[in-house]
Protein backbone atom coordinates (compact mmCIF):
# COMPACT_ATOMS: atom_id res chain seq x y z
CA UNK A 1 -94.54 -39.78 39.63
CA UNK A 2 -94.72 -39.32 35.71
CA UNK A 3 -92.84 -35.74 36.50
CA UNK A 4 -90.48 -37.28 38.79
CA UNK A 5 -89.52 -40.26 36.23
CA UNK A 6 -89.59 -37.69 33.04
CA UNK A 7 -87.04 -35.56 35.60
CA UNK A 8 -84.86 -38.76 36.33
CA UNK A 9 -84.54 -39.43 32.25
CA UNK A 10 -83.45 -36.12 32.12
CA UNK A 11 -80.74 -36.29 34.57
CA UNK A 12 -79.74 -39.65 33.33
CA UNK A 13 -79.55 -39.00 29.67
CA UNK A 14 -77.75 -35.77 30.16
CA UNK A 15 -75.35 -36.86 32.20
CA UNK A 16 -74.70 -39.75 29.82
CA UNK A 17 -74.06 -37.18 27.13
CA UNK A 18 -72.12 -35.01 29.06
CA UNK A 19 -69.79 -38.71 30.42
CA UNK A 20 -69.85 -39.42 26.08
CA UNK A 21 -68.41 -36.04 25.72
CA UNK A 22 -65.73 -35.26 28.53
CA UNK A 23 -62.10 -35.86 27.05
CA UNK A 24 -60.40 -38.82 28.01
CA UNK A 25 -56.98 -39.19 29.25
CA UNK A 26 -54.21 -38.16 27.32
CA UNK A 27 -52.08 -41.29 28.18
CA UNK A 28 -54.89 -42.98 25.89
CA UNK A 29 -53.43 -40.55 23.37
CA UNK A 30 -49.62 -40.49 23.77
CA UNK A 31 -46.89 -43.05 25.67
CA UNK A 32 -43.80 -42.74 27.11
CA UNK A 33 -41.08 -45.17 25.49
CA UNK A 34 -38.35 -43.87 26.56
CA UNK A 35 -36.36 -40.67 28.02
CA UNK A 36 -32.78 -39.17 28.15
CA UNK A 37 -30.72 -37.02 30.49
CA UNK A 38 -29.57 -33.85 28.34
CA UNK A 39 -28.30 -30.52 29.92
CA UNK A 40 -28.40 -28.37 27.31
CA UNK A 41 -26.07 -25.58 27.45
CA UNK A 42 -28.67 -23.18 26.53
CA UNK A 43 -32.06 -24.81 26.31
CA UNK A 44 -31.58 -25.43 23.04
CA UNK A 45 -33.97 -28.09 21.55
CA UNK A 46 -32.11 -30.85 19.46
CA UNK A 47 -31.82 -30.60 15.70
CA UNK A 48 -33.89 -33.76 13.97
CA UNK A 49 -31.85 -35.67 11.24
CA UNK A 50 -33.03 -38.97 10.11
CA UNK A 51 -33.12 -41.55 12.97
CA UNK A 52 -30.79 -39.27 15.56
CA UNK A 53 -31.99 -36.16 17.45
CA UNK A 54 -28.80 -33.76 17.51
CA UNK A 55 -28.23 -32.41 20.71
CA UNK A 56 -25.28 -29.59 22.10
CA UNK A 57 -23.53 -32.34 23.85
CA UNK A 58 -21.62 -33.52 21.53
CA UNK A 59 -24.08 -36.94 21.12
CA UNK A 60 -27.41 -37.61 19.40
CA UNK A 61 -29.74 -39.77 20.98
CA UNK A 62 -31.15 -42.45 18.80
CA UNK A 63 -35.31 -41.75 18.00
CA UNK A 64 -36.59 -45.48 18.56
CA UNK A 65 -34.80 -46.40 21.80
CA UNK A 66 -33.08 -43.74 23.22
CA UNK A 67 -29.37 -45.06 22.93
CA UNK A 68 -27.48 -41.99 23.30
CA UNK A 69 -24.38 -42.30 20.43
CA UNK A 70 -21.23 -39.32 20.51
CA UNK A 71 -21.10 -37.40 16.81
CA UNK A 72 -17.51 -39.37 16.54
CA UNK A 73 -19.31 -42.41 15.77
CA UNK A 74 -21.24 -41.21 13.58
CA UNK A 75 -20.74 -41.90 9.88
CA UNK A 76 -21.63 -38.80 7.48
CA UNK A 77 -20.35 -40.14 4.27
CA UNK A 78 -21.32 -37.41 2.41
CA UNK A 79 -21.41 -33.85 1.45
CA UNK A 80 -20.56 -31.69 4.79
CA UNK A 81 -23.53 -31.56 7.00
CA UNK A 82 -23.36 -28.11 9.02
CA UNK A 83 -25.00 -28.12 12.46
CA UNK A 84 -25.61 -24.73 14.10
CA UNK A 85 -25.62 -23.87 17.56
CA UNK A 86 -26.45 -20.14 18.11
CA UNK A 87 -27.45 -18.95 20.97
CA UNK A 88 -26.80 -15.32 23.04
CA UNK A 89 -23.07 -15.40 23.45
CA UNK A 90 -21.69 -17.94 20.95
CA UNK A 91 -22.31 -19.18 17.58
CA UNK A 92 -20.77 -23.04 17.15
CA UNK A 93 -20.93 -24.44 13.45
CA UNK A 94 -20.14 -28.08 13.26
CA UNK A 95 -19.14 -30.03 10.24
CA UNK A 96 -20.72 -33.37 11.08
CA UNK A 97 -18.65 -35.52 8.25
CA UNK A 98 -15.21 -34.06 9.90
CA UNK A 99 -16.68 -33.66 12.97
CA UNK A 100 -15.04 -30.56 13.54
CA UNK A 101 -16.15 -26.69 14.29
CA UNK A 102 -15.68 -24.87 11.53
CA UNK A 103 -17.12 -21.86 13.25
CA UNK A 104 -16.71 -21.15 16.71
CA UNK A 105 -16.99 -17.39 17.80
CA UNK A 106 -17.96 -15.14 21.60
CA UNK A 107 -20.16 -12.03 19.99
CA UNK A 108 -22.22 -9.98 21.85
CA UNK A 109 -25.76 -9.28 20.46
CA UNK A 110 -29.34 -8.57 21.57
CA UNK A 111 -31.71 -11.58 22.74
CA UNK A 112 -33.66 -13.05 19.71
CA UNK A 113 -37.65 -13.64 20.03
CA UNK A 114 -38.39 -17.58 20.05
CA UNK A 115 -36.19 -20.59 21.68
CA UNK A 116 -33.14 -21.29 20.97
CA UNK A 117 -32.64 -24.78 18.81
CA UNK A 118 -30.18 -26.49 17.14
CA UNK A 119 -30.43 -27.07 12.79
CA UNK A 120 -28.89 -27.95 9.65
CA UNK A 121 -28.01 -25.46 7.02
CA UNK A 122 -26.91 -26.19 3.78
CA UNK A 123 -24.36 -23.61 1.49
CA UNK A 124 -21.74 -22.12 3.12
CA UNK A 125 -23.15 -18.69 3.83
CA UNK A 126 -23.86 -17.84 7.54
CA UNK A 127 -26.41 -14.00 8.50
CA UNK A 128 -25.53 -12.70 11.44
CA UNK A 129 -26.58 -9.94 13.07
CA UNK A 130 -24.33 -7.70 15.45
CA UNK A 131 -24.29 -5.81 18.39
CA UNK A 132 -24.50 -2.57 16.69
CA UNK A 133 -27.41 -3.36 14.12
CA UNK A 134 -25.62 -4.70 11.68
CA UNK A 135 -27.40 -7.24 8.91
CA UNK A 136 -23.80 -9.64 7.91
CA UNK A 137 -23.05 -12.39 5.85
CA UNK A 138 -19.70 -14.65 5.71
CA UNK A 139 -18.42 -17.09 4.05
CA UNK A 140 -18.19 -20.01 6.53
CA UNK A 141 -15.43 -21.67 5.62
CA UNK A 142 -13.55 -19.08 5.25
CA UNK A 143 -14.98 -16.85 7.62
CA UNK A 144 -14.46 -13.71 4.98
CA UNK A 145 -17.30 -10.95 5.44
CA UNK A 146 -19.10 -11.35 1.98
CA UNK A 147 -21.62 -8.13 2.65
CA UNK A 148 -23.19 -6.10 5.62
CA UNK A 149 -26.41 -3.80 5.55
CA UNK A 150 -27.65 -1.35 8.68
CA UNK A 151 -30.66 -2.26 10.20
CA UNK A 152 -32.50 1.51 11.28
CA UNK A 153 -33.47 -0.10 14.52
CA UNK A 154 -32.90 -3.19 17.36
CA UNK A 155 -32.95 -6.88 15.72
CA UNK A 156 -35.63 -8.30 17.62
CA UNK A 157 -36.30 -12.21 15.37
CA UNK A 158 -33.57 -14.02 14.14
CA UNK A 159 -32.96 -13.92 10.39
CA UNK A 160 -34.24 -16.57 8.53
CA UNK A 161 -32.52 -17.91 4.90
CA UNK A 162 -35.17 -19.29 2.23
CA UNK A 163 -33.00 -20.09 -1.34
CA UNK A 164 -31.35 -16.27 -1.85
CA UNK A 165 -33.65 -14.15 -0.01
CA UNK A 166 -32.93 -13.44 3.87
CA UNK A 167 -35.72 -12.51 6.36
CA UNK A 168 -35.26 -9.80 9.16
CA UNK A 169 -37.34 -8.26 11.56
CA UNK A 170 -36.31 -5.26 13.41
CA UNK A 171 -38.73 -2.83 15.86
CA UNK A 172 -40.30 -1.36 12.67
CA UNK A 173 -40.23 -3.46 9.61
CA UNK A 174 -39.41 -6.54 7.89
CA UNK A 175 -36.58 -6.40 5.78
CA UNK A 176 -36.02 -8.58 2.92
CA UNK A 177 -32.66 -9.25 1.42
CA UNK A 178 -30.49 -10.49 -1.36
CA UNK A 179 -28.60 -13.48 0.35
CA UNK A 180 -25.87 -13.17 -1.73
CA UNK A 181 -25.27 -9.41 -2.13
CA UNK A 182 -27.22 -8.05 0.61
CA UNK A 183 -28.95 -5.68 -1.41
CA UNK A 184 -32.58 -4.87 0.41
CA UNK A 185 -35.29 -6.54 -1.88
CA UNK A 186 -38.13 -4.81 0.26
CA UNK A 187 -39.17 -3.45 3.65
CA UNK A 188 -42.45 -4.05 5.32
CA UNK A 189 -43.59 -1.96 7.42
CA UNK A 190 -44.77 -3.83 10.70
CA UNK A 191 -46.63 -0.82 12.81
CA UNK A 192 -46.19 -2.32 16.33
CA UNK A 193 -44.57 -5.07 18.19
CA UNK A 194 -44.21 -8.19 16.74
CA UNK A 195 -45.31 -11.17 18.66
CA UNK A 196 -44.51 -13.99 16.44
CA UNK A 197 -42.03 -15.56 14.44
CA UNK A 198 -42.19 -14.66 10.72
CA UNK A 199 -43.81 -17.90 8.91
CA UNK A 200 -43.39 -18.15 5.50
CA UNK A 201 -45.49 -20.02 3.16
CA UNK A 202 -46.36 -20.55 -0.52
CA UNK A 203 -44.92 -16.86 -1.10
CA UNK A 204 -46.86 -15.20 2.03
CA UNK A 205 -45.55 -13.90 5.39
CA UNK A 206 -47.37 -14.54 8.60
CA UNK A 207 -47.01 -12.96 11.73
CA UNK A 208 -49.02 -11.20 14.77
CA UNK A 209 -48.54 -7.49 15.55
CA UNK A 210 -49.80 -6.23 19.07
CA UNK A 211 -53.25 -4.53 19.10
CA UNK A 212 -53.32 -5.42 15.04
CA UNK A 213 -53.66 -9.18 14.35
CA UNK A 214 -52.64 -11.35 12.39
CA UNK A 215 -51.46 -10.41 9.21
CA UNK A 216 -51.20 -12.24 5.98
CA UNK A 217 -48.47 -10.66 3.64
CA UNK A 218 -48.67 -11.49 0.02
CA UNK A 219 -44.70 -11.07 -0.90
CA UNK A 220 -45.21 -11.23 -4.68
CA UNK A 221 -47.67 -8.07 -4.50
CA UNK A 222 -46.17 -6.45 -2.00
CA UNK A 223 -49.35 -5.84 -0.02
CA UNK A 224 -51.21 -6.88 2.78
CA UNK A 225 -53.81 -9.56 1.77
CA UNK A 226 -56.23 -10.07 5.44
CA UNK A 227 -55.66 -9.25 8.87
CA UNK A 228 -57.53 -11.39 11.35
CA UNK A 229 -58.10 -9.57 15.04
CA UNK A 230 -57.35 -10.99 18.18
CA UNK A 231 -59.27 -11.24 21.64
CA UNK A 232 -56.05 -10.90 23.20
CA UNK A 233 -52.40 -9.86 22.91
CA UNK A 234 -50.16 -12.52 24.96
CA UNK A 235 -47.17 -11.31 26.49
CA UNK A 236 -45.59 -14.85 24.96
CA UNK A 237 -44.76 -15.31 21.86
CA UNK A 238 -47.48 -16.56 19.30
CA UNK A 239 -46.82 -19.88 17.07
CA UNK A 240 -48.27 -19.89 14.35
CA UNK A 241 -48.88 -23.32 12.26
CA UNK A 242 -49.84 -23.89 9.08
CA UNK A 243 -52.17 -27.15 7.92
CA UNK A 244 -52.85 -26.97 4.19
CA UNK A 245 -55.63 -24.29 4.09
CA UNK A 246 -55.91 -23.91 7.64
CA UNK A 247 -53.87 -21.56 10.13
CA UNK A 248 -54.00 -22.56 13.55
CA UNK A 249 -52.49 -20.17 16.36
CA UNK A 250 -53.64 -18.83 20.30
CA UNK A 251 -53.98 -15.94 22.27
CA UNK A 252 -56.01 -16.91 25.50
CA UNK A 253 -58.53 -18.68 22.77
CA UNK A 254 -57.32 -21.30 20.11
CA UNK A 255 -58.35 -20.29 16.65
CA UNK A 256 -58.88 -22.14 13.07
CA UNK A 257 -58.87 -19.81 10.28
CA UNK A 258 -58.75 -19.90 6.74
CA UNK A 259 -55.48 -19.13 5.39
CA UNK A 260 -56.86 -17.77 1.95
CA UNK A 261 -59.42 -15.05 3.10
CA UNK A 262 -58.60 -15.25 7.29
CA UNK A 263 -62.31 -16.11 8.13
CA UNK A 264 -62.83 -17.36 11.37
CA UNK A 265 -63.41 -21.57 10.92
CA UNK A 266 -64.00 -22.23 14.64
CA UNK A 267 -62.84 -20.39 17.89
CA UNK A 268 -62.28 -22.49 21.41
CA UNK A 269 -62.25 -19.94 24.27
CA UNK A 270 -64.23 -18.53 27.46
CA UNK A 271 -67.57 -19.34 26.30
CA UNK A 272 -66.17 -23.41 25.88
CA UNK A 273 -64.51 -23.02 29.49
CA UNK A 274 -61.33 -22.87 27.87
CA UNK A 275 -58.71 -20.25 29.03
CA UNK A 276 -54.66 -20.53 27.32
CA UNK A 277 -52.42 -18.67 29.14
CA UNK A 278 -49.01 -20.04 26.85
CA UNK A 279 -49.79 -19.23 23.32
CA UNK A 280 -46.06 -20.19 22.78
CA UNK A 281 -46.90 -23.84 23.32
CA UNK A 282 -49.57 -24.92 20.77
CA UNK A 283 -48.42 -27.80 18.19
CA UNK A 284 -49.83 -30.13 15.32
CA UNK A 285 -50.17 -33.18 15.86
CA UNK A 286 -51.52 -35.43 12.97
CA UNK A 287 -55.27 -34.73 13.27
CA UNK A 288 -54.54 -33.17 16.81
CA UNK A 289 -53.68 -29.37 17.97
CA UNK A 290 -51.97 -30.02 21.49
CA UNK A 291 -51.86 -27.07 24.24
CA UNK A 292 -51.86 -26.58 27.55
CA UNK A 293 -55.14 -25.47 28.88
CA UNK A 294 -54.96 -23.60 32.56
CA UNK A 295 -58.12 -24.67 34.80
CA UNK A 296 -58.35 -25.82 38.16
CA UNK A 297 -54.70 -23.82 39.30
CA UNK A 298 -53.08 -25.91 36.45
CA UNK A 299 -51.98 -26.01 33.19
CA UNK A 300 -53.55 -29.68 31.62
CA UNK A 301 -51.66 -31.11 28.69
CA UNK A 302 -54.62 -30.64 26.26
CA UNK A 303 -55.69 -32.06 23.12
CA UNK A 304 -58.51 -30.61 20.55
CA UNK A 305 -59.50 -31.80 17.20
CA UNK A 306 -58.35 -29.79 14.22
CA UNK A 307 -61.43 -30.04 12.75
CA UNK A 308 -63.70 -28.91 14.92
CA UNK A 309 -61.99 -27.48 18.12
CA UNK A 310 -63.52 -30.29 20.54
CA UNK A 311 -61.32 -31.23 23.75
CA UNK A 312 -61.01 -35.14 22.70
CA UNK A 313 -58.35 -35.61 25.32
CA UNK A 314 -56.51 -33.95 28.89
CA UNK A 315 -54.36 -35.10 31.62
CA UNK A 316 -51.36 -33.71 33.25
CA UNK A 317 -48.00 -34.39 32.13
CA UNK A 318 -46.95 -36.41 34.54
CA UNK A 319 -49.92 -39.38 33.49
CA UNK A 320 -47.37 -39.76 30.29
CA UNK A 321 -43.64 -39.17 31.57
CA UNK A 322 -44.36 -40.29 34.76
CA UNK A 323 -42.69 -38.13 37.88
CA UNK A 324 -43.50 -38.08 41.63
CA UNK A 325 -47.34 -37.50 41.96
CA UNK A 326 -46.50 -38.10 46.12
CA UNK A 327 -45.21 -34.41 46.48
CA UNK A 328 -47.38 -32.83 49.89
CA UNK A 329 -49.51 -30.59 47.16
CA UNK A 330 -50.60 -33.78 45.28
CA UNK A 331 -48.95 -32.06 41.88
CA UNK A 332 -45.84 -33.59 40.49
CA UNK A 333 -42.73 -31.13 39.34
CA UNK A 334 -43.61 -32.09 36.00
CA UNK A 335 -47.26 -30.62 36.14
CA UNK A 336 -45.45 -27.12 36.41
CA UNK A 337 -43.18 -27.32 33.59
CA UNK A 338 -44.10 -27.56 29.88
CA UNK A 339 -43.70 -30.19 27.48
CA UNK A 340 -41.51 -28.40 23.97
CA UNK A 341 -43.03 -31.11 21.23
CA UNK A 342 -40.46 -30.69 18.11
CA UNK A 343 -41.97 -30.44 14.55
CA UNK A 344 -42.47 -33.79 12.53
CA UNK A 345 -43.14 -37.61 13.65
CA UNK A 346 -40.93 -40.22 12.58
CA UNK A 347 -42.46 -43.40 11.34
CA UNK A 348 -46.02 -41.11 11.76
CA UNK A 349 -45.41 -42.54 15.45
CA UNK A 350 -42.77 -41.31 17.34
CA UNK A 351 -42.92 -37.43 18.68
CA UNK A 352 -40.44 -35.54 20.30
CA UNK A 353 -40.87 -33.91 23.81
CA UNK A 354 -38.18 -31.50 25.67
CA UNK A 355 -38.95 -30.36 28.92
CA UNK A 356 -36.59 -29.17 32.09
CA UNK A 357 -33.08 -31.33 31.27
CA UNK A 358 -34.53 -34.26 29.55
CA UNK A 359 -35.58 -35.69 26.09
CA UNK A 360 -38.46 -37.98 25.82
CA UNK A 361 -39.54 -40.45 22.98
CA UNK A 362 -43.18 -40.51 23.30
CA UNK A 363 -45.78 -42.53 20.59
CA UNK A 364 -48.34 -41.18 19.29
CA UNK A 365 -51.30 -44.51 20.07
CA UNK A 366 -54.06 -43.28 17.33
């Protein structure tokens, strides 16, 4: 009987720990407060600006309750504000004070890695890239062709402009330019296919390279500083975010390195139960990295702590933006889609979620 009662404690206590530690739901975590019909002409995500989300319609939609407003009511009293749509086939420029396009071109180009999204640019110097590998810059305003430089291969990542230097990644290096001249600055070799965006910070270059890693570039050396290896090579593309020392990122694991050496902090994979099949949907969130973990035949809206990698909370998406949980397969259209979260919180409350053709205001409850 002793046995038998030492066997029940087990069970008990065990299963209490293992209750104690199961994540909760992640509507204790996040809630709806409102949502807004959008049908983007490209999937673009909206641009953030203050208290209005930017979308390609032609109105923003108002971050606390949703109220969709048209740009012409809008007052920019001040310097031009530039919005740019770019996207496969067309490149719109709109000056939000005059509310007019000040750029508006049909080109013909090669698909970009990423998502397309809408954002602010300041200057009036646009980089283009063309359909026959060409690196350009014009003047916006006056649409005069300041400069243009050869690329030696395919643009496969969109340029990206940080104060007079210009990014580029073709199929065999990363080319940095003068912004104003277009003079090459540098070119980085890359060795294989890139599976990331370029992200650039405090003077180093990030980015994942198939069957390599991930790759820490110090640009002020000129060298490569740490690679870190991967499990896995996604055929998505790889986000990489940056937390202060930490570099977060997934292949079908999450990882938490350190960005000075790449050491491994903590790794959340197979051995935890935990399988990622959309690297190209992992965000920071306050003291929160939110995925989408596949188990059970579904992807689960996810939440770990940054800290330590520990599920805290999980749930479908449909538990937070609602949807029709009646459908014969007892999963809701929502639970096969996946939630876009935009960078930043406004009043450290309010995120941003883009799925399918609406925009949701969701708060962030801890």
């Amino acid at each position: 009987m002793k046995l038998t009662l030492a066997k029940l404690g087990f069970i008990l206590i065990t299963f209490l720990t293992n209750d104690q530690s199961s994540p909760e739901p992640v509507s204790h975590l996040f809630q709806l407060i409102w949502e807004v019909e959008s049908t983007s002409k490209n999937n673009a995500l909206p641009a953030l600006r203050k208290d209005h989300l930017y979308t390609d319609n032609n109105f923003t939609i108002n971050v606390r309750d949703g109220r969709k407003v048209p740009f012409s009511q809008l007052n920019e009293n001040r310097d031009s504000i530039l919005l740019v749509n770019d996207h496969e086939t067309k490149l719109e420029i709109l000056d939000l004070k005059s509310n007019n396009y000040v750029l508006n071109t049909i080109r013909k180009r090669a698909r970009y890695i990423g998502q397309p999204k809408l954002e602010f640019i300041k200057g009036d110097i646009w980089v283009e890239v063309d359909y026959n590998m060409n690196i350009t810059a014009i003047n916006i305003y006056t649409k005069k062709k300041l400069w243009s430089t050869k690329s030696s291969s395919r643009i496969v990542d969109k340029p990206i402009s940080i104060n007079n230097k210009v990014y580029v990644v073709n199929e065999k290096e990363i080319i940095v330019l003068n912004k104003i001249n277009g003079e090459i600055l540098s070119q980085i070799p890359i060795n294989g296919q890139i599976l990331s965006e370029l992200t650039i910070y405090n003077n180093y270059i990030y980015f994942i390279i198939r069957d390599i890693g991930l790759i820490a570039y110090n640009a002020l050396e000129s060298k490569t500083e740490w690679i870190f290896e991967m499990a896995n090579y996604s055929g998505h593309i790889n986000r990489i975010i940056i937390s202060d020392e930490e570099i977060y990122f997934a292949d079908n694991n999450l990882y938490a390195i350190d960005r000075i050496d790449g050491n491994l902090i903590w790794k959340l994979g197979s051995d935890d139960g935990v399988y990622i099949k959309r690297p190209d949907h992992v965000y920071s969130i306050k003291d929160y990295l939110v995925y989408y973990q596949y188990k059970y035949n579904e992807n689960l809206l996810t939440v770990s702590n940054k800290n330590t990698g520990q599920v805290v909370y999980q749930g479908p998406n449909s538990s937070i933006i609602g949807g029709d949980s009646n459908n014969p397969d007892g999963i809701a259209i929502e639970d096969l889609l996946f939630l876009k979260i935009l960078d930043g919180r406004i009043d450290n409350k309010i995120l941003i979620g883009v799925m399918d053709d609406k925009v949701y205001g969701i708060e962030l409850l801890n």
